[in-house]
Protein backbone atom coordinates (compact mmCIF):
# COMPACT_ATOMS: atom_id res chain seq x y z
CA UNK A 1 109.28 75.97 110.45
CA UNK A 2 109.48 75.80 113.70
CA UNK A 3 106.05 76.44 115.99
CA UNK A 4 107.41 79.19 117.49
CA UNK A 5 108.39 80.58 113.91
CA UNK A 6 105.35 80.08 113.09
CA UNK A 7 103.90 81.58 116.21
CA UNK A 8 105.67 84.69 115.44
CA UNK A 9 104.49 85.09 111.94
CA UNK A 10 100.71 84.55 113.12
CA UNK A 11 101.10 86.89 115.75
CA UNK A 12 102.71 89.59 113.33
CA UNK A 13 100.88 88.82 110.20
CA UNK A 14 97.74 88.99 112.48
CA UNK A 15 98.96 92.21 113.79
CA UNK A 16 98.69 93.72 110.60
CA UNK A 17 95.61 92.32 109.58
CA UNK A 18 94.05 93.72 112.92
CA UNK A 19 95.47 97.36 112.28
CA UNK A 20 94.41 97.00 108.48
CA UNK A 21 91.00 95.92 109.07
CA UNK A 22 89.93 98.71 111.67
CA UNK A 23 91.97 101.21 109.07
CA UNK A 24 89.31 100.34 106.39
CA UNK A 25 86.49 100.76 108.60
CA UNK A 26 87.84 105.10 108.77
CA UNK A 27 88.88 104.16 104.85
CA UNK A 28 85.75 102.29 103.24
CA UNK A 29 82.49 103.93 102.05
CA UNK A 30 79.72 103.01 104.34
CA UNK A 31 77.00 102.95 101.78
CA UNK A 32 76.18 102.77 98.02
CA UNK A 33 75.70 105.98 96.13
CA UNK A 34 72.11 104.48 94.72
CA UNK A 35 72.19 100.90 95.46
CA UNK A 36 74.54 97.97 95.78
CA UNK A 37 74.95 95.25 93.92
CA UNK A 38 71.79 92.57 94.31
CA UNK A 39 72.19 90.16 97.04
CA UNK A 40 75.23 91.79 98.95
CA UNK A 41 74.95 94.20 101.84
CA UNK A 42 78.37 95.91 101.95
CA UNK A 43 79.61 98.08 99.27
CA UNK A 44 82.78 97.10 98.58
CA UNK A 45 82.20 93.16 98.44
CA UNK A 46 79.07 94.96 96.04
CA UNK A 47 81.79 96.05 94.15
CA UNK A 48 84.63 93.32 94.00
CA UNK A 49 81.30 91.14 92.52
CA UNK A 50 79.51 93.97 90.43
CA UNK A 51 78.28 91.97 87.23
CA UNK A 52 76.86 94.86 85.49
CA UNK A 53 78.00 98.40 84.59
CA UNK A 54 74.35 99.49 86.07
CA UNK A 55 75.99 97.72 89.44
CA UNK A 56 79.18 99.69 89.37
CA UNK A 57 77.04 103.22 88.22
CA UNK A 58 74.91 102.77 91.53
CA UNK A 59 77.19 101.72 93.76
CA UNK A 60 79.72 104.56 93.23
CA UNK A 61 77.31 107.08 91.62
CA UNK A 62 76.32 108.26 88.05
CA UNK A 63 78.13 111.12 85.78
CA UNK A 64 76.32 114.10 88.20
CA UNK A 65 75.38 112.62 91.43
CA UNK A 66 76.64 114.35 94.07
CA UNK A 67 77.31 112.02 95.98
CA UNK A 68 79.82 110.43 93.83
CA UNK A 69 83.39 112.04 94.21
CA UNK A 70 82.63 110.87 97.83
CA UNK A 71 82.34 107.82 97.30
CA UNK A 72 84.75 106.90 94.52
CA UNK A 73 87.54 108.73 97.07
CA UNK A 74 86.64 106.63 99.64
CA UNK A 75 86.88 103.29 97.42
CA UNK A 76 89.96 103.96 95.71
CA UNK A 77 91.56 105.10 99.28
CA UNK A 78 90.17 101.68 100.85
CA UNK A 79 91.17 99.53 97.20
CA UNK A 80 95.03 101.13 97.83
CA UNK A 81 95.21 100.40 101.45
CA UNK A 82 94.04 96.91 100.10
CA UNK A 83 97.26 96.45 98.61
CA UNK A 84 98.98 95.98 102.14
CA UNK A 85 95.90 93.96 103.69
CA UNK A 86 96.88 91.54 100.41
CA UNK A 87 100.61 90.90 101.88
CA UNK A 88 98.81 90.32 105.07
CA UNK A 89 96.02 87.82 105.43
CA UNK A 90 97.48 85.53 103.26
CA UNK A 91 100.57 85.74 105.30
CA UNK A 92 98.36 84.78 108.12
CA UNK A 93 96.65 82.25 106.72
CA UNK A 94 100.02 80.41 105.81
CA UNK A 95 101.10 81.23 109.31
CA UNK A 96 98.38 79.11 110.61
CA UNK A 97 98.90 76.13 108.63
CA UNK A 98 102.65 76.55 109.38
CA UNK A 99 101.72 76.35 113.02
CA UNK A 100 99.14 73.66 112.41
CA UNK A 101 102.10 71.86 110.78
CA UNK A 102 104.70 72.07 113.27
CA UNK A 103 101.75 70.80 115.89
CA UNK A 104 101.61 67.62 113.80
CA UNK A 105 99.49 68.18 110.81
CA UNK A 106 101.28 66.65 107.41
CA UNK A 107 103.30 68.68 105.46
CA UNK A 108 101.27 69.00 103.14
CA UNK A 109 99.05 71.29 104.95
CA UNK A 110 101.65 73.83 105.23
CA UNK A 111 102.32 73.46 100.98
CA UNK A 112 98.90 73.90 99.68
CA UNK A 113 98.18 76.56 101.62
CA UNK A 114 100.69 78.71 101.08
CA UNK A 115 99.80 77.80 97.32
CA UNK A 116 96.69 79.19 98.17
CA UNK A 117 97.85 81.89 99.86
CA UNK A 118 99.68 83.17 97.16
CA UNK A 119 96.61 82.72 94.90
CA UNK A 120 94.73 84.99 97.16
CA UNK A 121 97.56 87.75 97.32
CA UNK A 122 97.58 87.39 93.20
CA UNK A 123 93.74 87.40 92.90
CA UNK A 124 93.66 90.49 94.92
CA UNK A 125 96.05 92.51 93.61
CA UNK A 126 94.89 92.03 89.95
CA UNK A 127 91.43 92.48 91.35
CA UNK A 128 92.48 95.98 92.66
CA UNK A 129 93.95 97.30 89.15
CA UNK A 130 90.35 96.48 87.62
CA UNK A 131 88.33 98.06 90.75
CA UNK A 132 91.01 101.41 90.61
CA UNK A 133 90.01 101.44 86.53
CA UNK A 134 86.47 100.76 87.13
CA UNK A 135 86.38 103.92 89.57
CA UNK A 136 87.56 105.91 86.63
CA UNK A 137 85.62 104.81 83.96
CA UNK A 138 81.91 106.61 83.20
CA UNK A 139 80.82 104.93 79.89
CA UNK A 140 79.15 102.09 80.59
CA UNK A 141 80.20 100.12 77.55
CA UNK A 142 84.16 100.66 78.46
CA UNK A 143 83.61 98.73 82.04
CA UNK A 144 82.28 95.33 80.36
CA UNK A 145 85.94 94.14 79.69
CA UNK A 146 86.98 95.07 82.99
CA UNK A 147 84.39 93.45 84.73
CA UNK A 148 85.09 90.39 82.78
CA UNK A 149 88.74 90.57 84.34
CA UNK A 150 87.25 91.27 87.92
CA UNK A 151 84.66 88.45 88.11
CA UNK A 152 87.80 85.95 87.27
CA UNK A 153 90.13 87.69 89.58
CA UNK A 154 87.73 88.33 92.37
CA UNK A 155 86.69 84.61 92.42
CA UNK A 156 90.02 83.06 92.18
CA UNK A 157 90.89 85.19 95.23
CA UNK A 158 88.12 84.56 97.29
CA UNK A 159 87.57 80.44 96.32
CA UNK A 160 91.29 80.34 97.85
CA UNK A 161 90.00 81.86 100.83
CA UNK A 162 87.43 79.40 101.39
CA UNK A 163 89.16 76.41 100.23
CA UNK A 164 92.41 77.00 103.00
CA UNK A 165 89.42 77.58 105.63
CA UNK A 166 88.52 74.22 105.00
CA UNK A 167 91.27 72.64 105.07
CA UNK A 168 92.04 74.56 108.58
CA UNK A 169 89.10 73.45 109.97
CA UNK A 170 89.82 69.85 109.38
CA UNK A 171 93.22 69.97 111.14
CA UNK A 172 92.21 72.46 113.41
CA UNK A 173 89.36 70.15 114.71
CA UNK A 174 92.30 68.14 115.97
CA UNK A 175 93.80 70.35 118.51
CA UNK A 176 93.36 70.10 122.08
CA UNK A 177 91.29 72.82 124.01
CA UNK A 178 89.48 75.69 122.90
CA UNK A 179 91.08 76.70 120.12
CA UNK A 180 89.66 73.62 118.47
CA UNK A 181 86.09 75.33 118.23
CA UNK A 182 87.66 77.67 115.37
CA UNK A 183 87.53 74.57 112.97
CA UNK A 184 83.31 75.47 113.48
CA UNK A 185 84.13 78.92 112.49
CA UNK A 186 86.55 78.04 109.30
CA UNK A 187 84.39 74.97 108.01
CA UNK A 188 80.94 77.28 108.21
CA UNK A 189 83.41 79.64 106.02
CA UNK A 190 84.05 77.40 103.58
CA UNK A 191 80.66 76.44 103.22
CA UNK A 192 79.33 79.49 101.87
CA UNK A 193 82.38 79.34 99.68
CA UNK A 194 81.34 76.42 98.51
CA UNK A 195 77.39 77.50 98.40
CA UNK A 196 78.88 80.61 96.83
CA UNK A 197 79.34 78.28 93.34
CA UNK A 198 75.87 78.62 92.85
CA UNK A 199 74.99 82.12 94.82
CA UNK A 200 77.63 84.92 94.68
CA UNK A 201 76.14 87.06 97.96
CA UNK A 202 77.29 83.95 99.55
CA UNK A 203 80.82 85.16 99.45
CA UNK A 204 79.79 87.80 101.37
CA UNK A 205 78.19 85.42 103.79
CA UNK A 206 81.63 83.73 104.93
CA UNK A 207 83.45 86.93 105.53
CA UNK A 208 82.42 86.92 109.25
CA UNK A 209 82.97 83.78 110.64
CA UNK A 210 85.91 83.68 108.69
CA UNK A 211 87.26 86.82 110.56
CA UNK A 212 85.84 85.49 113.94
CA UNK A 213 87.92 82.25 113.55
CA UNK A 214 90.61 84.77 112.38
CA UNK A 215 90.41 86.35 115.44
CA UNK A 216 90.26 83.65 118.24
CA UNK A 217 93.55 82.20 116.22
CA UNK A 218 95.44 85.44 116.84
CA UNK A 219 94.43 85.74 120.51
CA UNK A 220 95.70 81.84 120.88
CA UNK A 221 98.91 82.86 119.34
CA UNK A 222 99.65 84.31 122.46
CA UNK A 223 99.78 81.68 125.02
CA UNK A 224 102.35 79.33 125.60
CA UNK A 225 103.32 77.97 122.16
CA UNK A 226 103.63 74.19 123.66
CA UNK A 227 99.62 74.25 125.34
């Protein structure tokens, strides 16, 4: 691909991701019904890495609370609207290695990640169906298979994050100007990827400088291809 090919997915697979992202801030619930899962501060990475039925039951609410249809309307709104943010960011992420590539990174680059990419767009779609069943389940002995199913899916998707933010960040480093100070953003990423193989709230711990270097890449995607 050419770089301004891949210029023009960036800047419309960012695009997307931009519109999606403020979208689930109106979408999302703000807050756990009762609690969220140990460790994690927003509910919906909470829920993508419940362990427990006891993690899903406070997070969306127990059989009564009234709180509950509330919330479990608000995370099956934000888990459908997921299903286009899916198509997106991995489209982005590919988009920047495609750039990367036609910049002079190896080939290569461009291959694994959109092996990656697809990994995350797989991981998070079968990560959805188990999050949409888990909203509609009560007994607490019918979630244990799903959450099985959602701790392999949820991990595969977000380990393919991480690992194309490091491999970003090491070709990244080797632009010229300022957009070389991302590879920071997407190596401290993949760190608490990586740190996230021990502790699982550190998942949650990448997501913003992730979506900072995220964000300086689409505003560079908009001056002169060639600089």
């Amino acid at each position: 691909m050419t770089e301004r090919g891949a210029v023009r997915l960036v800047r419309i697979a960012g695009s997307s991701v931009l519109v999606l992202f403020v979208a689930f801030q109106f979408v999302n619930p703000r807050r756990p019904a009762v609690a969220n899962t140990p460790g994690f501060s927003d509910p919906v990475a909470g829920f993508e890495l419940a362990a427990t039925p006891d993690d899903v039951l406070n997070i969306l609410g127990p059989p009564g609370s009234p709180v509950r249809d509330e919330t479990v309307r608000r995370m099956v709104a934000g888990t459908r609207l997921d299903f286009l943010f899916l198509v997106a960011y991995p489209a982005f992420t590919a988009g920047i290695a495609l750039w990367l590539v036609a910049r002079g990174a190896p080939r290569w680059l461009g291959t694994v990640t959109i092996a990656l990419a697809v990994a995350m767009a797989v991981g998070d779609a079968l990560e959805n169906l188990e999050l949409l069943r888990l909203a509609r389940t009560l007994e607490p002995a019918a979630m244990t298979p799903a959450l099985a199913r959602l701790r392999v899916f949820t991990l595969l998707k977000w380990w393919a994050i991480y690992a194309a933010a490091g491999l970003l960040a090491v070709f990244a480093w080797r632009e010229r100007g300022w957009w070389r100070w991302t590879a920071a953003l997407f190596g401290l990423a993949a760190v608490c990827g990586l740190v996230s193989l021990a502790h699982r709230p550190a998942i949650e711990w990448g997501i913003a400088p992730l979506g900072l270097a995220w964000l300086a890449t689409y505003v560079r995607s908009f001056a002169r291809p060639g600089a």
